[in-house]
PDB file of N, CA and C in Angstrom:
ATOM      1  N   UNK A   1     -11.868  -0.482  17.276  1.00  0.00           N
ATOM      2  CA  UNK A   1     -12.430  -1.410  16.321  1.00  0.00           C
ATOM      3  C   UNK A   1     -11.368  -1.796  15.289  1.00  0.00           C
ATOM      4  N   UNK A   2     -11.341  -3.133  14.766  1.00  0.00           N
ATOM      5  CA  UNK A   2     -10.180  -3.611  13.596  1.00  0.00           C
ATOM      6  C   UNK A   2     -11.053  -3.697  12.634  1.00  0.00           C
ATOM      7  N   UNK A   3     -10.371  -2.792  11.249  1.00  0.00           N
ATOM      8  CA  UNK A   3     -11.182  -3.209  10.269  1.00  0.00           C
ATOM      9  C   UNK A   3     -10.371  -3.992   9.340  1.00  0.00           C
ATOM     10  N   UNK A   4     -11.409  -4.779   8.689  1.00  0.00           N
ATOM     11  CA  UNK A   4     -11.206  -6.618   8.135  1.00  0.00           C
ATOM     12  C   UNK A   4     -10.266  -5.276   6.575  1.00  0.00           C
ATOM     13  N   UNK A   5      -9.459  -6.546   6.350  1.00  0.00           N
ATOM     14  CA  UNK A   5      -8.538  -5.716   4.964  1.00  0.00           C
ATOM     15  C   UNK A   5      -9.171  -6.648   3.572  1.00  0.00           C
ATOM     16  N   UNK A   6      -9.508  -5.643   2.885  1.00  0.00           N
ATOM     17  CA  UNK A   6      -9.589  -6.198   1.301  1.00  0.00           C
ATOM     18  C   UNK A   6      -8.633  -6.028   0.387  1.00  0.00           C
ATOM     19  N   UNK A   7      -7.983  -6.717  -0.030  1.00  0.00           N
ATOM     20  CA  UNK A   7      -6.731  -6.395  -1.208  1.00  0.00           C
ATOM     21  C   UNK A   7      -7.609  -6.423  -2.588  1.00  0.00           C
ATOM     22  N   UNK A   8      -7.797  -5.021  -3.018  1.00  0.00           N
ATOM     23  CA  UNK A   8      -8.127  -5.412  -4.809  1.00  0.00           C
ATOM     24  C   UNK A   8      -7.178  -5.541  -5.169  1.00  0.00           C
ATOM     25  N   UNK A   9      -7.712  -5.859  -6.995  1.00  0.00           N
ATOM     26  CA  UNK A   9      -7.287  -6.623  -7.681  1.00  0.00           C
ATOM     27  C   UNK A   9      -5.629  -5.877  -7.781  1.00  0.00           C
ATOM     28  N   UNK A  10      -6.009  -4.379  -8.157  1.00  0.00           N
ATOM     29  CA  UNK A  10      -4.577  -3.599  -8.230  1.00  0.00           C
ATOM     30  C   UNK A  10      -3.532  -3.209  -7.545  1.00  0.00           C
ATOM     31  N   UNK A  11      -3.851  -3.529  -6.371  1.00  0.00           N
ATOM     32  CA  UNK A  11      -2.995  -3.950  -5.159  1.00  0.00           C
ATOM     33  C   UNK A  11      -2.138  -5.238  -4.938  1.00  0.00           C
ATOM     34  N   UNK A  12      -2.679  -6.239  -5.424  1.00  0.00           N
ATOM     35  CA  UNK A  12      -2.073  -7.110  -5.592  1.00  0.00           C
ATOM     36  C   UNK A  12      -1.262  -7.462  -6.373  1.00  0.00           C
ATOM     37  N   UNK A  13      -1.285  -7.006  -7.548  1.00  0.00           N
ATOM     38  CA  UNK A  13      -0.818  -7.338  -8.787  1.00  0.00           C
ATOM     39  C   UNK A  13       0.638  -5.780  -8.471  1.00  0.00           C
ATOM     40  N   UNK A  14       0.224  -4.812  -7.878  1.00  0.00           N
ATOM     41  CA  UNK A  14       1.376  -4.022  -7.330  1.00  0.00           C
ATOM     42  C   UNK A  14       2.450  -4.693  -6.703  1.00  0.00           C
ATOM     43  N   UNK A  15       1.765  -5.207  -5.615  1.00  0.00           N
ATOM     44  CA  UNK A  15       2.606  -5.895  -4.591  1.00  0.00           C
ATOM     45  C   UNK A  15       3.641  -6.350  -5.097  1.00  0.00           C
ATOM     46  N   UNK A  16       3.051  -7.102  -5.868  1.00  0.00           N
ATOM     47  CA  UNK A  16       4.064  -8.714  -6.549  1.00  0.00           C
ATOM     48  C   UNK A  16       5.032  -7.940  -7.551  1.00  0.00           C
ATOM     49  N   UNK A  17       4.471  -6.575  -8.221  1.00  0.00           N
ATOM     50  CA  UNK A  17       5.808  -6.239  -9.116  1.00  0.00           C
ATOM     51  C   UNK A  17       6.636  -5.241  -8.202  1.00  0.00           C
ATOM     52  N   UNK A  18       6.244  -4.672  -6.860  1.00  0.00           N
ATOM     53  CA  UNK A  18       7.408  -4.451  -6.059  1.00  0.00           C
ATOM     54  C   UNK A  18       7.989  -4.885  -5.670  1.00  0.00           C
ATOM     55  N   UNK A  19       7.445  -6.341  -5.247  1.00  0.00           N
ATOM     56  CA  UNK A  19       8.883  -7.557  -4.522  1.00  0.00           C
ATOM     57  C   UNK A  19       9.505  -8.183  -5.689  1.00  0.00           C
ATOM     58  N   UNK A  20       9.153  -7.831  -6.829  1.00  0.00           N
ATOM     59  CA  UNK A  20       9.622  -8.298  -8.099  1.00  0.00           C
ATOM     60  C   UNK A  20      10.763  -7.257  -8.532  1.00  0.00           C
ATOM     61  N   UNK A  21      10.797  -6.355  -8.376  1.00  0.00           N
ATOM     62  CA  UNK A  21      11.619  -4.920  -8.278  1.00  0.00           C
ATOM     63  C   UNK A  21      12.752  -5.294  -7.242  1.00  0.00           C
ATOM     64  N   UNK A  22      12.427  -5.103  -5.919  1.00  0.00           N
ATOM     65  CA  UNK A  22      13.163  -5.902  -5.106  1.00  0.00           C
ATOM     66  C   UNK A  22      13.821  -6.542  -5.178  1.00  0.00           C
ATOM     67  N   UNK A  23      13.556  -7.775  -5.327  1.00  0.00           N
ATOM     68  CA  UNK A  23      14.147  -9.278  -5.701  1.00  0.00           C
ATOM     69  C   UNK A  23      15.821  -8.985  -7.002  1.00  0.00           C
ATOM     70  N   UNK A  24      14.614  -8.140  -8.034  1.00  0.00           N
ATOM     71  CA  UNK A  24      15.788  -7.529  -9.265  1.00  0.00           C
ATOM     72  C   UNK A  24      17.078  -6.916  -8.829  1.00  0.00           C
ATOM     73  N   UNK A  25      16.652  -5.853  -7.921  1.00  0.00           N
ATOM     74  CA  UNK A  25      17.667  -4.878  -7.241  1.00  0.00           C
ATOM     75  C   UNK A  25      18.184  -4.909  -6.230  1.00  0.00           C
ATOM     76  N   UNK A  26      17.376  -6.425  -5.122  1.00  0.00           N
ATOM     77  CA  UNK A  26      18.763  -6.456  -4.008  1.00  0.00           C
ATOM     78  C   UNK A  26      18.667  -8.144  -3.881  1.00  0.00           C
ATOM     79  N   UNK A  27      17.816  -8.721  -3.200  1.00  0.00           N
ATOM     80  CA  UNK A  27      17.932 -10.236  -2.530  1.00  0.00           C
ATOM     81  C   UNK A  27      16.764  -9.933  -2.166  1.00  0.00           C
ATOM     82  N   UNK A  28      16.719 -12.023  -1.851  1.00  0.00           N
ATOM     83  CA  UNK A  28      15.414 -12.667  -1.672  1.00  0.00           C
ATOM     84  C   UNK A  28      14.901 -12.012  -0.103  1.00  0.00           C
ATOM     85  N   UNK A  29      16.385 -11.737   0.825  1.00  0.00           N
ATOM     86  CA  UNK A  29      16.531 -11.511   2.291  1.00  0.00           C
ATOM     87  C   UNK A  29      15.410 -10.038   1.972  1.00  0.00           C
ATOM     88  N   UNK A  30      16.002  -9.075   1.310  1.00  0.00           N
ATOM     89  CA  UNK A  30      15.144  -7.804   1.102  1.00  0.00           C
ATOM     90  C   UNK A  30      13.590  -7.868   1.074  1.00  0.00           C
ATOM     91  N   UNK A  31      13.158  -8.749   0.271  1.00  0.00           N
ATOM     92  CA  UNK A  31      12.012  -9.288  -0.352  1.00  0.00           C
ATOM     93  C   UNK A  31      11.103  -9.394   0.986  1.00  0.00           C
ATOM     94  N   UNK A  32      11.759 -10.549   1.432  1.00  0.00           N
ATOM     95  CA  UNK A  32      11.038 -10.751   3.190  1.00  0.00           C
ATOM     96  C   UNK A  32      11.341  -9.609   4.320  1.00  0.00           C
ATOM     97  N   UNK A  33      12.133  -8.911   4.071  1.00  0.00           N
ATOM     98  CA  UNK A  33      12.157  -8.228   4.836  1.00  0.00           C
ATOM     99  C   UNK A  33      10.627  -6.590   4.836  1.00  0.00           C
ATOM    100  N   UNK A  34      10.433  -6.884   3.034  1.00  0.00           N
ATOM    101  CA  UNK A  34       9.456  -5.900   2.471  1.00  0.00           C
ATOM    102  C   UNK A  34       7.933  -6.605   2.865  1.00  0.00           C
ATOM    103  N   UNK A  35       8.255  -7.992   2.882  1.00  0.00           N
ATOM    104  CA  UNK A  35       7.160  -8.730   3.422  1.00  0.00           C
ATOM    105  C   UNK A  35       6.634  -8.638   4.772  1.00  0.00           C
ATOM    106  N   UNK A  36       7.122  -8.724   5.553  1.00  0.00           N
ATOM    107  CA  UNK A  36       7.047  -8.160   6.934  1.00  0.00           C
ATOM    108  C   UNK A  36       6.831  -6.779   7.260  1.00  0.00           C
ATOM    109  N   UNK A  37       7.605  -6.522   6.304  1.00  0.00           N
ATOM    110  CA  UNK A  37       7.036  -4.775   6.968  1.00  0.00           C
ATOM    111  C   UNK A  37       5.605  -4.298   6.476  1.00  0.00           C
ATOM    112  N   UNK A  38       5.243  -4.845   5.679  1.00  0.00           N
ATOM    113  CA  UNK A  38       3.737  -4.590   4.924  1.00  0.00           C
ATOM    114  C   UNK A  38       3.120  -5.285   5.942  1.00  0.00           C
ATOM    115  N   UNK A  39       3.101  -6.483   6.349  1.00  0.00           N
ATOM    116  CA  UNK A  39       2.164  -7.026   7.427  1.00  0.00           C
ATOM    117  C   UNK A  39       2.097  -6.264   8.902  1.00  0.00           C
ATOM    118  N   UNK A  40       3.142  -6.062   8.863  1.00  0.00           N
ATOM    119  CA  UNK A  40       3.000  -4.990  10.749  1.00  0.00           C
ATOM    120  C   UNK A  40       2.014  -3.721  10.022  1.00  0.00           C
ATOM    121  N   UNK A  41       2.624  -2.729   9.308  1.00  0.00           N
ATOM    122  CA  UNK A  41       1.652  -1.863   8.258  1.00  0.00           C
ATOM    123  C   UNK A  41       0.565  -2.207   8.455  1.00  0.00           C
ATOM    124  N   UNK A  42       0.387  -3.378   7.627  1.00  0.00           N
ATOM    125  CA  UNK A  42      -1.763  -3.496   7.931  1.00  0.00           C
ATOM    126  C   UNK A  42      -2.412  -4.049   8.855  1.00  0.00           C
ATOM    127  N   UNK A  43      -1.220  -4.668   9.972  1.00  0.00           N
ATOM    128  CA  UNK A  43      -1.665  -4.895  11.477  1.00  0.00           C
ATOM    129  C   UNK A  43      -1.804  -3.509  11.769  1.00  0.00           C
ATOM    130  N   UNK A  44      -1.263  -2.515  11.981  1.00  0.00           N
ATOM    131  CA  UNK A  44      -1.171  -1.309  12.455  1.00  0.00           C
ATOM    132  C   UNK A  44      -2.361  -0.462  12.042  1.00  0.00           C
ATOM    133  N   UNK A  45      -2.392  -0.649  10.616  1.00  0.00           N
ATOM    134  CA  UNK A  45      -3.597   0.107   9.616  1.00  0.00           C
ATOM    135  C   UNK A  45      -4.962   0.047  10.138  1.00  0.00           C
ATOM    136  N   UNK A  46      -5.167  -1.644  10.594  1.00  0.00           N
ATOM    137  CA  UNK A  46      -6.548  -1.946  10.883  1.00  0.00           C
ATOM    138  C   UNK A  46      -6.946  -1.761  11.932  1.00  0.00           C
ATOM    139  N   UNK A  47      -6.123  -1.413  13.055  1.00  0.00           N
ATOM    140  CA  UNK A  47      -6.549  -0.296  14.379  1.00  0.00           C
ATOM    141  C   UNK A  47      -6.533   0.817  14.181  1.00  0.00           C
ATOM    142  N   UNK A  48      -5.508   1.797  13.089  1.00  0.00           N
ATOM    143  CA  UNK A  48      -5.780   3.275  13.066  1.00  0.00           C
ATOM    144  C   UNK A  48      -5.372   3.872  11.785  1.00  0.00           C
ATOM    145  N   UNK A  49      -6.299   3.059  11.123  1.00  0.00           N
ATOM    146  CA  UNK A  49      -6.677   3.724   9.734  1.00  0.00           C
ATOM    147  C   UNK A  49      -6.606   4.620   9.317  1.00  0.00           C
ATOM    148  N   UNK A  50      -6.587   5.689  10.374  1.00  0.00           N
ATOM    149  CA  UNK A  50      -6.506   7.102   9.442  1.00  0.00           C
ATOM    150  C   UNK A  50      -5.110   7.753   9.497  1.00  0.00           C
ATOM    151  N   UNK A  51      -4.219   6.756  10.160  1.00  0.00           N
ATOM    152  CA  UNK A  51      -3.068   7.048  10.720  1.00  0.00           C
ATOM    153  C   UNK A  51      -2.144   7.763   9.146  1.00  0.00           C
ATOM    154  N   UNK A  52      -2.600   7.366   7.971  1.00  0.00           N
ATOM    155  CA  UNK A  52      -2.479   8.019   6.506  1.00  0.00           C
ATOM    156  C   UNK A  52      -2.499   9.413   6.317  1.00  0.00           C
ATOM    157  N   UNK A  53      -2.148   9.540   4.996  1.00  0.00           N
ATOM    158  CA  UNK A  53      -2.574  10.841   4.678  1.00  0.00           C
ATOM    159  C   UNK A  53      -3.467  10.831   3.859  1.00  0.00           C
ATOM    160  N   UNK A  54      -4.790  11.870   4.113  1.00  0.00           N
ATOM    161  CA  UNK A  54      -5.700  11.689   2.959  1.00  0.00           C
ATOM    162  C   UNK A  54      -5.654  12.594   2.473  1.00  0.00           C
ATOM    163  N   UNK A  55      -5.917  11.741   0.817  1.00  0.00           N
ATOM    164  CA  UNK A  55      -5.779  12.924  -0.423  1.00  0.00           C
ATOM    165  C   UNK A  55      -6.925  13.251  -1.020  1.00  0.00           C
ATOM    166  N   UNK A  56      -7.397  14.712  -0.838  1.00  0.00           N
ATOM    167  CA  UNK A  56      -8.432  15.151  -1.778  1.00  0.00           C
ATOM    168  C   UNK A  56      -8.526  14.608  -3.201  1.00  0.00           C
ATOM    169  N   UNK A  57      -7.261  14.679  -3.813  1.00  0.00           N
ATOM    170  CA  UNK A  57      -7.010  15.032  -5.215  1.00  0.00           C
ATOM    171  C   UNK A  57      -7.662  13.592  -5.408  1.00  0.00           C
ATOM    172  N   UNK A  58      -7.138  12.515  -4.452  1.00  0.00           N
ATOM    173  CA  UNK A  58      -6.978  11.322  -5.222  1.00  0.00           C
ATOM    174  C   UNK A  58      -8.420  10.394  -4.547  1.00  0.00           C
ATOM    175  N   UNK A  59      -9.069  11.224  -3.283  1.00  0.00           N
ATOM    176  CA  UNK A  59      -9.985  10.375  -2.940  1.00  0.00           C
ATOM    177  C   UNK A  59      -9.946   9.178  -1.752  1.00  0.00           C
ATOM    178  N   UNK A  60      -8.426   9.461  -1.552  1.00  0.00           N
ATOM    179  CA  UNK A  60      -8.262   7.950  -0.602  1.00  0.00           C
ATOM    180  C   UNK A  60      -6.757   8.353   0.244  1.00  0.00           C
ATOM    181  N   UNK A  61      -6.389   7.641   0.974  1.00  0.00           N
ATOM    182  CA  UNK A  61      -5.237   7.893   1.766  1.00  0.00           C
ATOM    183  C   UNK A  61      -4.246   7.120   1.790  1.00  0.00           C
ATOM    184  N   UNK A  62      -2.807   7.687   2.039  1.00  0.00           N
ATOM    185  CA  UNK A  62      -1.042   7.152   1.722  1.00  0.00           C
ATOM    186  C   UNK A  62      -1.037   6.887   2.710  1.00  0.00           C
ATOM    187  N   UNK A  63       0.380   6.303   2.633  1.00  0.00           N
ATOM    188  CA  UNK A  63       0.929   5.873   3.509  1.00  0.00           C
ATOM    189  C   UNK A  63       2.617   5.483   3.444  1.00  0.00           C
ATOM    190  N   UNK A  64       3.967   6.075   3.370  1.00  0.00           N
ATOM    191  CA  UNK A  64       4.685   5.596   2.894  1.00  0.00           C
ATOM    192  C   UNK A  64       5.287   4.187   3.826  1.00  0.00           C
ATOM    193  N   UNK A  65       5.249   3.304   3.418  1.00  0.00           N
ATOM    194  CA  UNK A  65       6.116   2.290   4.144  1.00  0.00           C
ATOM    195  C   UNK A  65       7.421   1.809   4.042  1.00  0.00           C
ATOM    196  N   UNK A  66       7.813   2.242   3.327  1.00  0.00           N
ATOM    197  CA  UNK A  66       9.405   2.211   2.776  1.00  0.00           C
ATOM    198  C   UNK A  66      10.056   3.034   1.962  1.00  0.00           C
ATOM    199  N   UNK A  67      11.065   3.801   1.710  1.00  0.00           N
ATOM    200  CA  UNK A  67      11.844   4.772   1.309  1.00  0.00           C
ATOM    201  C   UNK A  67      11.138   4.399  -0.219  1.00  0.00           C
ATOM    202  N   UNK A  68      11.236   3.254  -0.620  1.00  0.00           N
ATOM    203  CA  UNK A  68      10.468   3.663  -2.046  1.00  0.00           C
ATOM    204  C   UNK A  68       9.542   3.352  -2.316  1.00  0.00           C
ATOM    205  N   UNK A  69       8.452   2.715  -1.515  1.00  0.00           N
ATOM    206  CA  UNK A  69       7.124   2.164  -1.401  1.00  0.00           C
ATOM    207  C   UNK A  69       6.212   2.994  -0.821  1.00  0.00           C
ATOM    208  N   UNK A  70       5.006   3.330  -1.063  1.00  0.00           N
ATOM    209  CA  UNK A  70       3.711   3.821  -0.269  1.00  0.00           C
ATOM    210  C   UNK A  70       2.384   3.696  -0.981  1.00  0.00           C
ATOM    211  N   UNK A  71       1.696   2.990   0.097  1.00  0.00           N
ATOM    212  CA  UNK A  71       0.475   2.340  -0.136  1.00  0.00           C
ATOM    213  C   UNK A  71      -0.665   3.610   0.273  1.00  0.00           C
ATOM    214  N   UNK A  72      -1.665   3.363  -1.236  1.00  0.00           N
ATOM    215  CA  UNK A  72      -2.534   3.901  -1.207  1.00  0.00           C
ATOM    216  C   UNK A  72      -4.099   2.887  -0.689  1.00  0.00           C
ATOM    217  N   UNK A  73      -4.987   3.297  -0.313  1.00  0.00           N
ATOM    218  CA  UNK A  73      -5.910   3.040   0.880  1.00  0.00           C
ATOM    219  C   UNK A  73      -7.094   3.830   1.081  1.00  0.00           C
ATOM    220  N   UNK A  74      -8.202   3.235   1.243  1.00  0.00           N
ATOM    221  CA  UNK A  74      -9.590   3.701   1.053  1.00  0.00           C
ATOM    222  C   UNK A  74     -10.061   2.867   2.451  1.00  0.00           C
ATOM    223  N   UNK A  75     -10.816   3.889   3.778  1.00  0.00           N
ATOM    224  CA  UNK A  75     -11.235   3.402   4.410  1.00  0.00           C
ATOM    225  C   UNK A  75     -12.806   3.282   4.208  1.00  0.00           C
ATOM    226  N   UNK A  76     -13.582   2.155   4.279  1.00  0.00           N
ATOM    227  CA  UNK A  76     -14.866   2.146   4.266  1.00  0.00           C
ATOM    228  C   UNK A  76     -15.653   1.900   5.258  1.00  0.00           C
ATOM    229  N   UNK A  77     -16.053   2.528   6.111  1.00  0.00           N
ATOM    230  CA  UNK A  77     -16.503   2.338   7.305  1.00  0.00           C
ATOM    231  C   UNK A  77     -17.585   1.999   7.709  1.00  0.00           C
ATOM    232  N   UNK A  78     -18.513   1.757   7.058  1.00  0.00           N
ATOM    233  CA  UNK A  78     -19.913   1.366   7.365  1.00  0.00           C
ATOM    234  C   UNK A  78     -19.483   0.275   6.620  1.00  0.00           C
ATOM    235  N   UNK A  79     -18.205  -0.208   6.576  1.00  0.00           N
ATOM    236  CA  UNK A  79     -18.411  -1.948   6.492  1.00  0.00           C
ATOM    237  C   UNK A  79     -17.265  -2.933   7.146  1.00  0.00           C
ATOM    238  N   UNK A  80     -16.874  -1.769   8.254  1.00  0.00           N
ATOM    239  CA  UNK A  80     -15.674  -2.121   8.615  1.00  0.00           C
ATOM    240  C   UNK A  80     -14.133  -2.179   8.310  1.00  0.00           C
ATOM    241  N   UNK A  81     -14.094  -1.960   6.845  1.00  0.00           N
ATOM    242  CA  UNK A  81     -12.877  -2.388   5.622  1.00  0.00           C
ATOM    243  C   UNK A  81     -12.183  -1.623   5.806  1.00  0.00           C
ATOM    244  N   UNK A  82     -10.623  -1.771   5.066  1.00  0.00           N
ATOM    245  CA  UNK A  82      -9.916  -1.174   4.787  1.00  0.00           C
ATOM    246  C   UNK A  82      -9.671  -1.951   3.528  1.00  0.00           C
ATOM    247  N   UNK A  83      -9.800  -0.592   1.919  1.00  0.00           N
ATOM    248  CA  UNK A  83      -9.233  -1.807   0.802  1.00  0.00           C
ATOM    249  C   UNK A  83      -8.088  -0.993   0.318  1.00  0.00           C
ATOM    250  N   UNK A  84      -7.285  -1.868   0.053  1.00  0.00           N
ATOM    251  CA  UNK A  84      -5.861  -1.530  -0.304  1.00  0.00           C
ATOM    252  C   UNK A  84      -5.956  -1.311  -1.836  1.00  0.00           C
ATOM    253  N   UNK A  85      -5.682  -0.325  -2.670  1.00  0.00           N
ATOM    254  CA  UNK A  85      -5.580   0.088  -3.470  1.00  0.00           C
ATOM    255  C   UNK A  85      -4.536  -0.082  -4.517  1.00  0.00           C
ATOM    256  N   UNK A  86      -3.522   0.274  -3.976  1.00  0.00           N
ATOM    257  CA  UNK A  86      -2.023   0.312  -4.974  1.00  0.00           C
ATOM    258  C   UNK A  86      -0.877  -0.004  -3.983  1.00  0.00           C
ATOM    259  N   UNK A  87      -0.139  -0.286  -4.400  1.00  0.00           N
ATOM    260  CA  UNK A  87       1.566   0.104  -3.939  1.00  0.00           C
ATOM    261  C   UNK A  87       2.031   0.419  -4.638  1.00  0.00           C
ATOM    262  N   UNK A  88       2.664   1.413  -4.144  1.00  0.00           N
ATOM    263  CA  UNK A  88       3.489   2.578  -5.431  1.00  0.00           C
ATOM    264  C   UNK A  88       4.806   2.869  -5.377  1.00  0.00           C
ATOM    265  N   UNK A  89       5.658   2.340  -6.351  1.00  0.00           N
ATOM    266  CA  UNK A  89       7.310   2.615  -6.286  1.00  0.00           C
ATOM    267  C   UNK A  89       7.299   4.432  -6.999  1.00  0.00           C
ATOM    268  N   UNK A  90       7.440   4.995  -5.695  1.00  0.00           N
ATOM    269  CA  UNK A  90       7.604   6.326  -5.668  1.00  0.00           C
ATOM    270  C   UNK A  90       8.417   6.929  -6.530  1.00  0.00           C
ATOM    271  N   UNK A  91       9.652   5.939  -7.519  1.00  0.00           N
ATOM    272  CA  UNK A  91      10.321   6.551  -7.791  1.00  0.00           C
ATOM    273  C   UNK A  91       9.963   6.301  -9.737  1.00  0.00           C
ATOM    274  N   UNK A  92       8.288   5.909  -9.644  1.00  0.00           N
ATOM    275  CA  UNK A  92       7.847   6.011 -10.896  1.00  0.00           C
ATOM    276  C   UNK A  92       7.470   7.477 -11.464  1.00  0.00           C
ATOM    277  N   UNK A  93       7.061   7.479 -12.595  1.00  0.00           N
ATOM    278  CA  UNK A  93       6.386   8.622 -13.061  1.00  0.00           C
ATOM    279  C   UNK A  93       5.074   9.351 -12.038  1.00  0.00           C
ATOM    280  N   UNK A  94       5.307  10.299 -11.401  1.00  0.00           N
ATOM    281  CA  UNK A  94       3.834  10.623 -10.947  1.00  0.00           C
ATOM    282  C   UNK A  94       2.090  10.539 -11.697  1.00  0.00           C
ATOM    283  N   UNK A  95       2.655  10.721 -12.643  1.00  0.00           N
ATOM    284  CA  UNK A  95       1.938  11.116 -14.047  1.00  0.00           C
ATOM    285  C   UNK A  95       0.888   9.779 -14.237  1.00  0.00           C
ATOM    286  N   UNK A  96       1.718   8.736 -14.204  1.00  0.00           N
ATOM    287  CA  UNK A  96       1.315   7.543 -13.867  1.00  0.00           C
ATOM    288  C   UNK A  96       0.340   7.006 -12.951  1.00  0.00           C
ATOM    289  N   UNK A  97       0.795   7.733 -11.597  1.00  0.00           N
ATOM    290  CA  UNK A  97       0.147   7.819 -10.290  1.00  0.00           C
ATOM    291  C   UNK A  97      -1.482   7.959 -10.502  1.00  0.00           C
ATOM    292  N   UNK A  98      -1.664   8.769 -11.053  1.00  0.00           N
ATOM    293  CA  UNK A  98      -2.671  10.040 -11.615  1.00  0.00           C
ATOM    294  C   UNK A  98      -3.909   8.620 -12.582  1.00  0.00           C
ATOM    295  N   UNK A  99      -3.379   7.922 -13.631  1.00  0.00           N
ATOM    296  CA  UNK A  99      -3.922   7.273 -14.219  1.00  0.00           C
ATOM    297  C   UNK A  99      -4.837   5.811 -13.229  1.00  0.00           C
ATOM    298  N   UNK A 100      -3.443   5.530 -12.448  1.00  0.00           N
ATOM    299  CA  UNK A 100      -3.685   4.536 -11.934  1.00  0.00           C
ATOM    300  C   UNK A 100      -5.189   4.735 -10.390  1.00  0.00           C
ATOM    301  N   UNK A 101      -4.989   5.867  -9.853  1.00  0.00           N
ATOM    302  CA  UNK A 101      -5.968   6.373  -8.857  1.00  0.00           C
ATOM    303  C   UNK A 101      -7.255   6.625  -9.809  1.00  0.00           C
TER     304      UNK A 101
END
């Protein structure tokens, strides 16, 4: 079964300040290259969702997709979904992490 993807609001607004990070620290080429790899990711995600790690602590499940990126993820299954939660530049405060979940 594929489940349909919901991007909240805080996922999105992640996204855009990681390719914004990106963009800062290498090229536009990087950028698309971070772009693509997130789309195979949630092609991949929405056949095997649990392919993550799930976290007690936090309620929902990782995923790292790039040496400094990993997306957090809530599967909902009695509605088919997968909603994307955060993207997280790993090399923030954890502490942070904590607020934002």
């Amino acid at each position: 079964m594929i489940l349909t993807i919901q991007w909240k609001p805080q996922a999105i607004s992640s996204y855009y300040l990681e390719m914004d990070f990106i963009l800062l620290k290498w090229n536009a080429i990087e950028v698309q290259k971070f772009e693509d790899l997130v789309d195979e990711f949630l092609k991949t995600l929405s056949l095997k969702p649990e392919m993550g790690k799930y976290s007690t602590k936090y309620n929902c499940y990782s995923i790292v997709i790039s040496k400094q990126t990993t997306l957090f993820y809530k599967i909902l299954k009695d509605k088919n979904q997968l909603d994307l939660i955060l993207f997280w530049n790993d090399a923030k405060n954890p502490n942070d992490l904590t607020k934002l979940l």
